[in-house]
Protein backbone atom coordinates (compact mmCIF):
# COMPACT_ATOMS: atom_id res chain seq x y z
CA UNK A 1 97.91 114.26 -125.62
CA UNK A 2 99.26 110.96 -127.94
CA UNK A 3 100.49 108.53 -127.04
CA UNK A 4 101.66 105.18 -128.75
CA UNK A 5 102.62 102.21 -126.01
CA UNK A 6 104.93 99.58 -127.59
CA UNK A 7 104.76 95.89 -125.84
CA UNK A 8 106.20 92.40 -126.76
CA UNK A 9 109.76 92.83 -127.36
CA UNK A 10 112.16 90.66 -125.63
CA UNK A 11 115.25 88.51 -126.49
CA UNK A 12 114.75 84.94 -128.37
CA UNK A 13 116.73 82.47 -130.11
CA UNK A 14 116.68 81.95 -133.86
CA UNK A 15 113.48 80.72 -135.27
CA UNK A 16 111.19 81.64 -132.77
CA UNK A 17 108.74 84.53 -132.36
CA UNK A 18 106.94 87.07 -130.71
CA UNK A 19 104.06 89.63 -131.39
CA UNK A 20 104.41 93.34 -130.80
CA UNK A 21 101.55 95.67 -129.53
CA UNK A 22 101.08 99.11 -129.67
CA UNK A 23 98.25 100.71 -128.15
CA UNK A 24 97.32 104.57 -129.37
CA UNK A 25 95.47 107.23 -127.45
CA UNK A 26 94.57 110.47 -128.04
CA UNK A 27 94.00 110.64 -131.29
CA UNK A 28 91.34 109.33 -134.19
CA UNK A 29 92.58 105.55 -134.48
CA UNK A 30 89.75 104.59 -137.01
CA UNK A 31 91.01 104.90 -140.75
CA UNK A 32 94.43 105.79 -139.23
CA UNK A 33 97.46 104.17 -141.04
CA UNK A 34 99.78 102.82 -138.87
CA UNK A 35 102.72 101.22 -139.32
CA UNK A 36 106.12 99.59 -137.43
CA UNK A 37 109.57 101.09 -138.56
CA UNK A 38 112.73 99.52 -137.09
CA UNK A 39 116.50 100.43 -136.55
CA UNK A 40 119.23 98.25 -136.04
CA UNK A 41 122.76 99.73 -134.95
CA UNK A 42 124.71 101.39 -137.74
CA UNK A 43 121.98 100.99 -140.26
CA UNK A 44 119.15 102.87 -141.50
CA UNK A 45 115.61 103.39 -140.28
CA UNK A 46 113.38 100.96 -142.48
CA UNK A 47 109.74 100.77 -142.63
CA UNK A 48 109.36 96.77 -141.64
CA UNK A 49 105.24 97.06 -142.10
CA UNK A 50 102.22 99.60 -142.14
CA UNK A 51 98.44 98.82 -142.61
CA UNK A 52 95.88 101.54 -143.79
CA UNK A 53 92.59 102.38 -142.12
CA UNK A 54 90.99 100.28 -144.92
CA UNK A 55 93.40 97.52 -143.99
CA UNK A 56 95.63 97.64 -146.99
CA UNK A 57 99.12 95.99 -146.18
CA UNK A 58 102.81 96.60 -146.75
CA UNK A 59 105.89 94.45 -145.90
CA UNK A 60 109.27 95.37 -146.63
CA UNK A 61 110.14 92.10 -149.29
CA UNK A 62 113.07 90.59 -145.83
CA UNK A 63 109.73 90.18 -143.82
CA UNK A 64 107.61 89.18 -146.40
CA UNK A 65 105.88 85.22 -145.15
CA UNK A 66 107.17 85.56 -141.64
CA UNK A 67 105.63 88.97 -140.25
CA UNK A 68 101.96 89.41 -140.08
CA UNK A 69 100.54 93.24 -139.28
CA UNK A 70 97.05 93.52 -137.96
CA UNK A 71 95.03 96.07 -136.26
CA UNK A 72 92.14 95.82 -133.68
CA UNK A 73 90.32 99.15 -133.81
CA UNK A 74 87.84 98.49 -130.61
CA UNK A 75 91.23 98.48 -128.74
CA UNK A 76 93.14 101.66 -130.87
CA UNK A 77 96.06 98.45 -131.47
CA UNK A 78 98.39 97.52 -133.71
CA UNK A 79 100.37 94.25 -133.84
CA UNK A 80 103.35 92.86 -135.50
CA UNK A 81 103.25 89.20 -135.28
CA UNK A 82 107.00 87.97 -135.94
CA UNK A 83 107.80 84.29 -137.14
CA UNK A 84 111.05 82.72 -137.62
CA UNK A 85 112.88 85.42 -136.45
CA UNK A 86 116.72 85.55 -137.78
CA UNK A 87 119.57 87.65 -136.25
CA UNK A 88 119.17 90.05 -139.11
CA UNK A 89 115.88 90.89 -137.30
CA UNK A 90 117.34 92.31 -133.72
CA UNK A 91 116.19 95.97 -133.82
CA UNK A 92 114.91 98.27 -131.58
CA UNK A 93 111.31 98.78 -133.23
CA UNK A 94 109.04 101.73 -133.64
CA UNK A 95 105.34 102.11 -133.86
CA UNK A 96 104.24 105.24 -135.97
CA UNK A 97 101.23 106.90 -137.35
CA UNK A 98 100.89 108.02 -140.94
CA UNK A 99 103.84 105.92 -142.17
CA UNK A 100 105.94 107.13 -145.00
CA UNK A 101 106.86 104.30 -147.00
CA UNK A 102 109.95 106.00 -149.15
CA UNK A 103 112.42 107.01 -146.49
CA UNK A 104 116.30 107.38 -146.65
CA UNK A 105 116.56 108.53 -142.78
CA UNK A 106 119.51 107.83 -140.97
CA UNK A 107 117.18 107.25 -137.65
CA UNK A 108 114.15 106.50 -136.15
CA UNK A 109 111.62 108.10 -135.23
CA UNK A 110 112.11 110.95 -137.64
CA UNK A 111 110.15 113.58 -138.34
CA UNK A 112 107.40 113.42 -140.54
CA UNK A 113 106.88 115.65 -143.21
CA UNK A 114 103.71 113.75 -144.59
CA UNK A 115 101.78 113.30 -142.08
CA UNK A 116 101.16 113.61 -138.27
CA UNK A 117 104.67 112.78 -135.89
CA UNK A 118 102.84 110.01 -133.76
CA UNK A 119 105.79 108.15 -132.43
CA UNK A 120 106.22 105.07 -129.69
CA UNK A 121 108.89 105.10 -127.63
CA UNK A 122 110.23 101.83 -129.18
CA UNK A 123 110.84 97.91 -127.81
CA UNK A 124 113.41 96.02 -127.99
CA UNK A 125 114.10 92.72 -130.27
CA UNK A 126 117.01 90.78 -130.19
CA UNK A 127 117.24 87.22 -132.18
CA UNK A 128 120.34 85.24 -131.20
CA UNK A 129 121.66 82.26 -132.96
């Protein structure tokens, strides 16, 4: 059975940070792309970050010098290391395999069409000002 375990969210005040985990199981981790999708109330789903199996990197341009992606692959672990965080970044967030980077879904997790539906269960981040 998958399973993708989200860790790090929490509540912090404008400008600081925190680093998000999520730990895979049960499937082929190696060369697996991952990425981290968020969802804030009344908006979209948006793809916030993915990294490919050969460690190619994506970041959605709002991110872009404040979010870091990395993966560990002795540990089957992604993480999202968020810097400066702003209001505009309080979402519940979403670790996924096979990321689709051109979405127009109204939530997430979705299903996906393009690749396997490896889904976390999601952590909370709210940035306060």
């Amino acid at each position: 059975e998958v399973y993708l375990v989200e860790s790090g969210g929490g509540s912090v005040q404008v400008g600081g940070s925190l680093r998000l985990s999520c730990t895979a199981s049960g499937f082929r981790f190696e060369n697996s792309d991952m990425g981290w999708y968020r969802q804030a109330p009344e908006k979209k789903c948006e793809l916030v970050a993915s990294i490919d199996g050969d460690g190619t990197k994506y970041y959605v341009d709002s991110v872009k010098d404040r979010f870091a992606i990395s993966r560990e692959d002795a540990k089957s672990t992604i993480y999202l290391q968020m810097n400066n965080l702003k209001p505009e970044d309080t979402s519940m967030y979403y670790c996924a395999a096979d990321p689709p980077h051109l979405l127009n879904e109204n939530a997430c997790p979705f299903r996906n069409l393009v690749g396997r539906n490896y889904w976390g269960q999601g952590t909370q981040v709210t940035v306060s000002s």
